[in-house]
PDB file of N, CA and C in Angstrom:
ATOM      1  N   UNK A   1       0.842  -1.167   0.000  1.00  0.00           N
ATOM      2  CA  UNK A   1       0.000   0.000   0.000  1.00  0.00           C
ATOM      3  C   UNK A   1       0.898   1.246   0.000  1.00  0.00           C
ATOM      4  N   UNK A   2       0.345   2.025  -1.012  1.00  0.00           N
ATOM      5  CA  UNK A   2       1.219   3.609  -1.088  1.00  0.00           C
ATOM      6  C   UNK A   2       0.817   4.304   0.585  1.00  0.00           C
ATOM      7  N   UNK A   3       1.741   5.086   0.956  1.00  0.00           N
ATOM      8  CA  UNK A   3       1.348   6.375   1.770  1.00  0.00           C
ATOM      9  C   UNK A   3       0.494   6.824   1.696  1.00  0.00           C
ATOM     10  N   UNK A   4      -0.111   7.164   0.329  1.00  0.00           N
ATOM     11  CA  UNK A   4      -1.502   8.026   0.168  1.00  0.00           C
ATOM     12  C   UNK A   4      -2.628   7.208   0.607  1.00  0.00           C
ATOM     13  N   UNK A   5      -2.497   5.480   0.282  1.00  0.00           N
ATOM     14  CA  UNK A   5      -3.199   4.329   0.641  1.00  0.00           C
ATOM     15  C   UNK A   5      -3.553   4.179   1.723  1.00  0.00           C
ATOM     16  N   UNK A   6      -2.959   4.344   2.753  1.00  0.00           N
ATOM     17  CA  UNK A   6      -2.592   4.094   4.076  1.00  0.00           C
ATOM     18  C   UNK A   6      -3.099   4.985   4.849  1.00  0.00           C
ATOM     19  N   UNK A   7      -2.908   6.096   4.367  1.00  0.00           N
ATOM     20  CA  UNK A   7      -3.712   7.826   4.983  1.00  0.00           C
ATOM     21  C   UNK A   7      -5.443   7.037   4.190  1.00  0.00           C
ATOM     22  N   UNK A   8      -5.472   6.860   3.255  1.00  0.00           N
ATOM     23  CA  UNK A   8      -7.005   7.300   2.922  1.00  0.00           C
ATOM     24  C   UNK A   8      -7.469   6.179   3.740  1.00  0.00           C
ATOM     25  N   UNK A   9      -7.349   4.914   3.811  1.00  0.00           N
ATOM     26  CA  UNK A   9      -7.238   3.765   4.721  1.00  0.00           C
ATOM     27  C   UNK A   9      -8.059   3.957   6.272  1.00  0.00           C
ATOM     28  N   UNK A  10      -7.108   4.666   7.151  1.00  0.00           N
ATOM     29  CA  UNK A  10      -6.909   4.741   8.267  1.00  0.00           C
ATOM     30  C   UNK A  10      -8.079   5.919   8.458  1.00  0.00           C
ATOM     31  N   UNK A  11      -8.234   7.177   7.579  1.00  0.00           N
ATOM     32  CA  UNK A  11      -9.042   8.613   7.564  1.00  0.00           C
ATOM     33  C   UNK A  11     -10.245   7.521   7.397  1.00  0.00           C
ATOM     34  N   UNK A  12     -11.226   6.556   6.457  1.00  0.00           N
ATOM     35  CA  UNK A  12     -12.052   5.959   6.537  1.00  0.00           C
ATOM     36  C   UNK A  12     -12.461   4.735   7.627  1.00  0.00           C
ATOM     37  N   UNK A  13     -11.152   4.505   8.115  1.00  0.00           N
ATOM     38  CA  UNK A  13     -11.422   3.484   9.240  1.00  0.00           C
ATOM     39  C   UNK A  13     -11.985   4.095  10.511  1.00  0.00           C
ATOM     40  N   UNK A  14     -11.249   5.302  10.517  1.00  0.00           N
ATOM     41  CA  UNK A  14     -11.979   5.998  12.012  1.00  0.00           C
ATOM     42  C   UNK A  14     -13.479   6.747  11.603  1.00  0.00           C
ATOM     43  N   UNK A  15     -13.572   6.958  10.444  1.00  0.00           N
ATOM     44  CA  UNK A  15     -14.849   7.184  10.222  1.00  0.00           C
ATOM     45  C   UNK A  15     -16.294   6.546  10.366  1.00  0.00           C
ATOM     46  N   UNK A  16     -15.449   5.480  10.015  1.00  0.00           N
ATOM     47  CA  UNK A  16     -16.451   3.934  10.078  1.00  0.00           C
ATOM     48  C   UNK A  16     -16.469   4.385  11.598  1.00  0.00           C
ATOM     49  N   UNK A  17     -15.685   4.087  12.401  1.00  0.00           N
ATOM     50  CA  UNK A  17     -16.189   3.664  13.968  1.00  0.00           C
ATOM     51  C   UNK A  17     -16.994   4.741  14.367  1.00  0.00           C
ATOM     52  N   UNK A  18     -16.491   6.163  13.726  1.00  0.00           N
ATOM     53  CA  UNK A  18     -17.480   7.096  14.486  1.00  0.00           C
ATOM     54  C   UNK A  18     -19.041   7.324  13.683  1.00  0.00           C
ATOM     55  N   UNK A  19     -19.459   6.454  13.016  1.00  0.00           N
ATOM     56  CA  UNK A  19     -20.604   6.508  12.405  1.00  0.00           C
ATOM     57  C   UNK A  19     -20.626   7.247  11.343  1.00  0.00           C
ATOM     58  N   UNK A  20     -19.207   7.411  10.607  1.00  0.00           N
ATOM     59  CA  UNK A  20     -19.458   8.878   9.720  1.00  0.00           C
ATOM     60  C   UNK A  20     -19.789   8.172   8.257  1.00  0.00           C
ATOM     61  N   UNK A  21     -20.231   8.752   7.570  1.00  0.00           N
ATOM     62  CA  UNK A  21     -20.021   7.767   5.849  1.00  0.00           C
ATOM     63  C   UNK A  21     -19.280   8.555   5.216  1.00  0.00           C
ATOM     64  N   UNK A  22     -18.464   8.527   4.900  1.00  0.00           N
ATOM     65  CA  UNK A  22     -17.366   8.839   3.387  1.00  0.00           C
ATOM     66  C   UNK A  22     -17.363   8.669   2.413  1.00  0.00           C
ATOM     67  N   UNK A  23     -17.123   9.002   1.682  1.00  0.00           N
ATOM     68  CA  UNK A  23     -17.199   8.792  -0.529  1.00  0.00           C
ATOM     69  C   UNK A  23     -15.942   9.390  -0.411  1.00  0.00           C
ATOM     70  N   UNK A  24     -15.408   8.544  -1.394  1.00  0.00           N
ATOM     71  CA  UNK A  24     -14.104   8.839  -2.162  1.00  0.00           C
ATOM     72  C   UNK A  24     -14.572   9.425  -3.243  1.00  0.00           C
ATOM     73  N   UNK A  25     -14.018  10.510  -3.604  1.00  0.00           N
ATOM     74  CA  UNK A  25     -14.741  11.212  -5.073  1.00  0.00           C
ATOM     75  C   UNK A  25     -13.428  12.207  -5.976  1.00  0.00           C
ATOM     76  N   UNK A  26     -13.528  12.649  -7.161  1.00  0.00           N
ATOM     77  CA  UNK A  26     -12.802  12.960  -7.834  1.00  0.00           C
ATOM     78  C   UNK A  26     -11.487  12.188  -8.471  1.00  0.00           C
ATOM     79  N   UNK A  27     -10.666  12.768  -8.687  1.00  0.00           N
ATOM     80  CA  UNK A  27      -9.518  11.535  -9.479  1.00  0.00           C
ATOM     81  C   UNK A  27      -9.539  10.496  -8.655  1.00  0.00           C
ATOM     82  N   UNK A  28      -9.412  10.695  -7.310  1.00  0.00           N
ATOM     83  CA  UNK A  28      -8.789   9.466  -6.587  1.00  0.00           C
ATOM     84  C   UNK A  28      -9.823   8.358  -6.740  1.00  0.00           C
ATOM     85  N   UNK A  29     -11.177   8.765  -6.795  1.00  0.00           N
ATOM     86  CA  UNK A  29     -12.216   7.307  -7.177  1.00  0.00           C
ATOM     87  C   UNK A  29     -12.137   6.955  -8.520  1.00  0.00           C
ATOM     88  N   UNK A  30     -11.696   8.137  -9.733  1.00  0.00           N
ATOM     89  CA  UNK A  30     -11.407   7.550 -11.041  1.00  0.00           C
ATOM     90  C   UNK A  30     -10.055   6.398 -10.747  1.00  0.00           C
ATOM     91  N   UNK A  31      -9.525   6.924 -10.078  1.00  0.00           N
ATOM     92  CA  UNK A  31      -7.598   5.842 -10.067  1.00  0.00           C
ATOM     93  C   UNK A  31      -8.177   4.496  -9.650  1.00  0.00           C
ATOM     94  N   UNK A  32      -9.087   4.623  -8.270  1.00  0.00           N
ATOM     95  CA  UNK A  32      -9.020   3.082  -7.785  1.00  0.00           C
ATOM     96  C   UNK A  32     -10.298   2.323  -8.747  1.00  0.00           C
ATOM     97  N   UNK A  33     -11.214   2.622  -9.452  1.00  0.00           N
ATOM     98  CA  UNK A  33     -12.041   2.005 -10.248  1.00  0.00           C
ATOM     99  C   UNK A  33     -10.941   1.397 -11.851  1.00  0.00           C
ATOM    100  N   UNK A  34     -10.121   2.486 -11.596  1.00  0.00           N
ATOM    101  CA  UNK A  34      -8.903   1.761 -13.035  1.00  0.00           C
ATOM    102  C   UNK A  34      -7.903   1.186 -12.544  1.00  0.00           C
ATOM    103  N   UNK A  35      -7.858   1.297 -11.091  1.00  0.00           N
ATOM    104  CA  UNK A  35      -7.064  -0.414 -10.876  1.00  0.00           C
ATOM    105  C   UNK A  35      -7.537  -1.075 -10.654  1.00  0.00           C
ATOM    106  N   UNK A  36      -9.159  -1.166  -9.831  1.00  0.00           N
ATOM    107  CA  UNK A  36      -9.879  -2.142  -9.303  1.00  0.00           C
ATOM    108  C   UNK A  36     -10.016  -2.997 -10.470  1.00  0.00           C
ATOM    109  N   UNK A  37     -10.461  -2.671 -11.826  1.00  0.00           N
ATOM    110  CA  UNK A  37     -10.522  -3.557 -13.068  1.00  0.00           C
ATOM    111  C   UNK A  37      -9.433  -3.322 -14.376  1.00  0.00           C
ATOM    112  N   UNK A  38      -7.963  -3.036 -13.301  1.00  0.00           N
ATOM    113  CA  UNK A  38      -6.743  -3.022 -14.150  1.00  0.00           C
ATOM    114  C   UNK A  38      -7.224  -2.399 -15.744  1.00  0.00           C
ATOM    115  N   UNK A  39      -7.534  -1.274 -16.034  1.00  0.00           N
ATOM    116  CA  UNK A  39      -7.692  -0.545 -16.967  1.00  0.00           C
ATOM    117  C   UNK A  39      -6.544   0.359 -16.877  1.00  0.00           C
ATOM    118  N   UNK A  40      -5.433   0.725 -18.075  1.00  0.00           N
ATOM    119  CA  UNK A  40      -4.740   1.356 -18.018  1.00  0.00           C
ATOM    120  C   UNK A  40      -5.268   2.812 -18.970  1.00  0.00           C
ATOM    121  N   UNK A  41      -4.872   3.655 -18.257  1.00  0.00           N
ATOM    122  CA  UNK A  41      -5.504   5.028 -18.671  1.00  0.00           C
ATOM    123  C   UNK A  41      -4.433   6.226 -18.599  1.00  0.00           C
ATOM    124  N   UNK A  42      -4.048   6.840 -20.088  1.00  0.00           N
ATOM    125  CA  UNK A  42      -3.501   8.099 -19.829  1.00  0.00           C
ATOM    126  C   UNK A  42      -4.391   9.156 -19.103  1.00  0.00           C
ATOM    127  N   UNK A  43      -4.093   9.499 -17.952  1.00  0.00           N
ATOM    128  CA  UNK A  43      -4.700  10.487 -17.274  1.00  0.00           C
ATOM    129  C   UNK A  43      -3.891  11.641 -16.052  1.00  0.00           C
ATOM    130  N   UNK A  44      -4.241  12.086 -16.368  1.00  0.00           N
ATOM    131  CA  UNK A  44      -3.360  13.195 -15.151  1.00  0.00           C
ATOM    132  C   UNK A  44      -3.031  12.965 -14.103  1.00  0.00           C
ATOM    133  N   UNK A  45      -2.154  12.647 -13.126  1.00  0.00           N
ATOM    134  CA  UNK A  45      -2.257  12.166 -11.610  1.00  0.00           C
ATOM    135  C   UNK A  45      -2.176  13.467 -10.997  1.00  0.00           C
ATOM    136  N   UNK A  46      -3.088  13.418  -9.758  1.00  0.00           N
ATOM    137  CA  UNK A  46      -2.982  14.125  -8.904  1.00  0.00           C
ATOM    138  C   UNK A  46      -2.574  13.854  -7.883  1.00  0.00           C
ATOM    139  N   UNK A  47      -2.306  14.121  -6.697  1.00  0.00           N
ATOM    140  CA  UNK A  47      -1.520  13.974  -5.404  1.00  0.00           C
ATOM    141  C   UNK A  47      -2.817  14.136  -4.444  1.00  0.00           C
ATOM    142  N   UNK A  48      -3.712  14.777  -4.285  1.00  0.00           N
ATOM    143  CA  UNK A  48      -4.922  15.164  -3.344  1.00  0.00           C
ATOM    144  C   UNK A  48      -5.807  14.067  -3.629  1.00  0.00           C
ATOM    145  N   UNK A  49      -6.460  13.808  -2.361  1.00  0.00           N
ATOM    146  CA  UNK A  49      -7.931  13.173  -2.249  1.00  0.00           C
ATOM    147  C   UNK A  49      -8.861  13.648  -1.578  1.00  0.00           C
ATOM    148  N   UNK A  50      -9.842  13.775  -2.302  1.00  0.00           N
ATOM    149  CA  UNK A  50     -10.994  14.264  -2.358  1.00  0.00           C
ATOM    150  C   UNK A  50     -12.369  13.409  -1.367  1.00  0.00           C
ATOM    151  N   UNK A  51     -13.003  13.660  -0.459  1.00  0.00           N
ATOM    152  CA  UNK A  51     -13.991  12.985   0.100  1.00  0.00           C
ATOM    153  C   UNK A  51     -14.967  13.612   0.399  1.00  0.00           C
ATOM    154  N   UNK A  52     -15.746  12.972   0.420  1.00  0.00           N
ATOM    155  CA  UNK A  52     -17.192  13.620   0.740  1.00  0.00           C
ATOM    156  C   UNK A  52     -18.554  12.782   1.604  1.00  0.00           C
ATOM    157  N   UNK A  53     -19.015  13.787   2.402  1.00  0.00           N
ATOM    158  CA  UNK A  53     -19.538  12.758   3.607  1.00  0.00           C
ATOM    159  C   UNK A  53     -21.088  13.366   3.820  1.00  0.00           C
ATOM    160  N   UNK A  54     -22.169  12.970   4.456  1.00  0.00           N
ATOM    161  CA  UNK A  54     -23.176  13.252   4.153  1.00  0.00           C
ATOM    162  C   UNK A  54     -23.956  14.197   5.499  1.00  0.00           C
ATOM    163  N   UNK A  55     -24.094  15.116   5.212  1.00  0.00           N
ATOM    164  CA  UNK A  55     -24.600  16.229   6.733  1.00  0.00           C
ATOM    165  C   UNK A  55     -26.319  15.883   6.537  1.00  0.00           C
ATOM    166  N   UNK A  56     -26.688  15.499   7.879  1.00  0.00           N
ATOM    167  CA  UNK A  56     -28.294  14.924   8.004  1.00  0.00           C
ATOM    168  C   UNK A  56     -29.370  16.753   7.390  1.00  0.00           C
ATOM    169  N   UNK A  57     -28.514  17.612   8.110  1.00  0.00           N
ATOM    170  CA  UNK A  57     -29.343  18.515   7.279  1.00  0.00           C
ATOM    171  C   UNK A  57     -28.372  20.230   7.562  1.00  0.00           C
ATOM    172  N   UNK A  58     -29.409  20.964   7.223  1.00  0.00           N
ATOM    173  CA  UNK A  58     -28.132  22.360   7.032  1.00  0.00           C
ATOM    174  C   UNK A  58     -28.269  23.402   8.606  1.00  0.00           C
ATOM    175  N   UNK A  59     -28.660  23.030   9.168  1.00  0.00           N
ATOM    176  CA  UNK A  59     -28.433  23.303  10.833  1.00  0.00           C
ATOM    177  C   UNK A  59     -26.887  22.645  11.172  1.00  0.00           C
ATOM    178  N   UNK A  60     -27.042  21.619  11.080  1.00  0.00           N
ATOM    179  CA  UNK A  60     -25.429  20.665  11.416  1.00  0.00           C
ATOM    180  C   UNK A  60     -24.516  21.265  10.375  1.00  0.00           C
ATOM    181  N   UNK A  61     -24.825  20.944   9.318  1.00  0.00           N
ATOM    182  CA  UNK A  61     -24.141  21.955   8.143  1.00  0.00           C
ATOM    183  C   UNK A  61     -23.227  23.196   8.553  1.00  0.00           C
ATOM    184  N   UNK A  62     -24.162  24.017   8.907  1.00  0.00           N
ATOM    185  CA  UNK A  62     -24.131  25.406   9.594  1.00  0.00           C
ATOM    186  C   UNK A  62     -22.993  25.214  10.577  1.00  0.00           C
ATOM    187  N   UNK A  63     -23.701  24.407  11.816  1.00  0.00           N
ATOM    188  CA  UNK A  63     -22.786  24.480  12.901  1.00  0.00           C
ATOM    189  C   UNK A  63     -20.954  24.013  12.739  1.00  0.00           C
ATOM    190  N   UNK A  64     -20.864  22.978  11.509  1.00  0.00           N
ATOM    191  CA  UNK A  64     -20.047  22.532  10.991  1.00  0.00           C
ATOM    192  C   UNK A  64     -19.001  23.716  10.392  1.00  0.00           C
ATOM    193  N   UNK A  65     -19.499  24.498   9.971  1.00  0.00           N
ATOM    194  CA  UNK A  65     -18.711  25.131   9.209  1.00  0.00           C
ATOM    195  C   UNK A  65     -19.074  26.800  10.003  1.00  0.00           C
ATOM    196  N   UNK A  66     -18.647  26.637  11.025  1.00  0.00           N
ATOM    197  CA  UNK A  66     -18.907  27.872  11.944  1.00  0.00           C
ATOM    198  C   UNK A  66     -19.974  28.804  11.508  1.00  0.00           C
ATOM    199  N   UNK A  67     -21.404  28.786  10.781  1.00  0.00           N
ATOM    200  CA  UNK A  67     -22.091  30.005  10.582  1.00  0.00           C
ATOM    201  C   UNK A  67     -23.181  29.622  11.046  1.00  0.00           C
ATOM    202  N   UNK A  68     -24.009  30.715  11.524  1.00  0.00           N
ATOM    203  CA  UNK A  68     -25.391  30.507  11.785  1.00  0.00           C
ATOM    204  C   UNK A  68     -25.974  29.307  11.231  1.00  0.00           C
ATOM    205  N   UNK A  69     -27.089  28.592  11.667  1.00  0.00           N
ATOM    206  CA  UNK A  69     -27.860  27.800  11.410  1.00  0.00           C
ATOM    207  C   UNK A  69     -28.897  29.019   9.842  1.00  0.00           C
ATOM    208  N   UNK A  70     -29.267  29.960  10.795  1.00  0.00           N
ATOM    209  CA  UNK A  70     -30.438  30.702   9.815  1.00  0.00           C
ATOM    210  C   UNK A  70     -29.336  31.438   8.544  1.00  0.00           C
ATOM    211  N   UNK A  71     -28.234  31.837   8.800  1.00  0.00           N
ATOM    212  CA  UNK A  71     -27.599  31.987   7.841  1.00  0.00           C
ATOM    213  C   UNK A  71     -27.858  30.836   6.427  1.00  0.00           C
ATOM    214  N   UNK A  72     -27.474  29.824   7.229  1.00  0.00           N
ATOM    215  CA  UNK A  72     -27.201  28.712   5.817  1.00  0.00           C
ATOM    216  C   UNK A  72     -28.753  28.630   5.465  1.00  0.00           C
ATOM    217  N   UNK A  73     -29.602  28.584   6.039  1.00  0.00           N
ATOM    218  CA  UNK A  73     -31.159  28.366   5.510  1.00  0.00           C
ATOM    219  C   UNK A  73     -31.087  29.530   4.543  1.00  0.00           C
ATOM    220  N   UNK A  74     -31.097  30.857   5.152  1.00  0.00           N
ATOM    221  CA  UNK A  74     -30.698  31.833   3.882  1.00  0.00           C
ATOM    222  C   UNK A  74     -30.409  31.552   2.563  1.00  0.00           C
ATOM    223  N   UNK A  75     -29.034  31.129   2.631  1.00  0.00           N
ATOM    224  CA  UNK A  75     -27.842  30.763   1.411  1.00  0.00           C
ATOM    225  C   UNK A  75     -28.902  29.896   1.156  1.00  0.00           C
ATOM    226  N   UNK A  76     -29.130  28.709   1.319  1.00  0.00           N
ATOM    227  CA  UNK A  76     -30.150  27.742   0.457  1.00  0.00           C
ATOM    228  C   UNK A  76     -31.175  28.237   0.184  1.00  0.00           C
ATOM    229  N   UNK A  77     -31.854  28.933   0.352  1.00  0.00           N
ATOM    230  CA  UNK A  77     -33.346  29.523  -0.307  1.00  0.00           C
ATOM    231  C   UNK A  77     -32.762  30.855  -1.382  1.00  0.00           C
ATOM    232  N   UNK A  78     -31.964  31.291  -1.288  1.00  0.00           N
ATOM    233  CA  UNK A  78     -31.643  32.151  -2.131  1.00  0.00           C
ATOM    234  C   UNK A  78     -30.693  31.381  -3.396  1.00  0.00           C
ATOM    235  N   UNK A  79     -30.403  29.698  -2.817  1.00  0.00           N
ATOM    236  CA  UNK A  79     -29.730  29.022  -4.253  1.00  0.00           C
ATOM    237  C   UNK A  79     -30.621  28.293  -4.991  1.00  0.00           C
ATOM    238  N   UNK A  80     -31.422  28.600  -4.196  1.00  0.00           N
ATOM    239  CA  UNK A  80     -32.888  27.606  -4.651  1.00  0.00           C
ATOM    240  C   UNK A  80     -33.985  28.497  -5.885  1.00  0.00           C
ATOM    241  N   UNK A  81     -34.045  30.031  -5.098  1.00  0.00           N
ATOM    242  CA  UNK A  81     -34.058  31.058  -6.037  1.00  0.00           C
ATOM    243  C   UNK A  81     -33.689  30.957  -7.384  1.00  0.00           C
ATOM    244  N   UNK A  82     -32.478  30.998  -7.532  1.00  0.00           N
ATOM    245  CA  UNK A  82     -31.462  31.108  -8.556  1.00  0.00           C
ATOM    246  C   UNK A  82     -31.313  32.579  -8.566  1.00  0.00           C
TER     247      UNK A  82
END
């Protein structure tokens, strides 16, 4: 297992225990789907991995990312707007 393997590894293992769900997303889920079925692909490598995890709703959201709860309700009704 690479370093990068081992970090993404271990970042999803403690996730698992703390109930969190994770997605691997961007290049790094393109790389392991083209080794998972050994497809060789000219493609760009990147060094970063990308994840993404699922917030039950935009109160936690909010609190997550230091802003008001009614703030982020804001921002979403005004993206909802367009």
């Amino acid at each position: 297992m690479t370093p990068k393997e081992r970090i993404v590894s271990s970042v999803f293992g403690t996730a698992e225990r703390l109930g969190i769900r994770l997605m691997l997303v961007g290049a790094g889920a393109r790389d392991f789907w083209l080794a998972r079925f050994a497809v060789r692909a000219n493609v760009r490598a990147t060094q970063d991995v990308d994840l993404a995890c699922l917030v039950a709703d935009w109160d936690i959201f909010a609190i997550q990312n230091g802003i008001s709860p009614d703030l982020a309700r804001s921002l979403l009704e005004a993206l909802q707007e367009g």
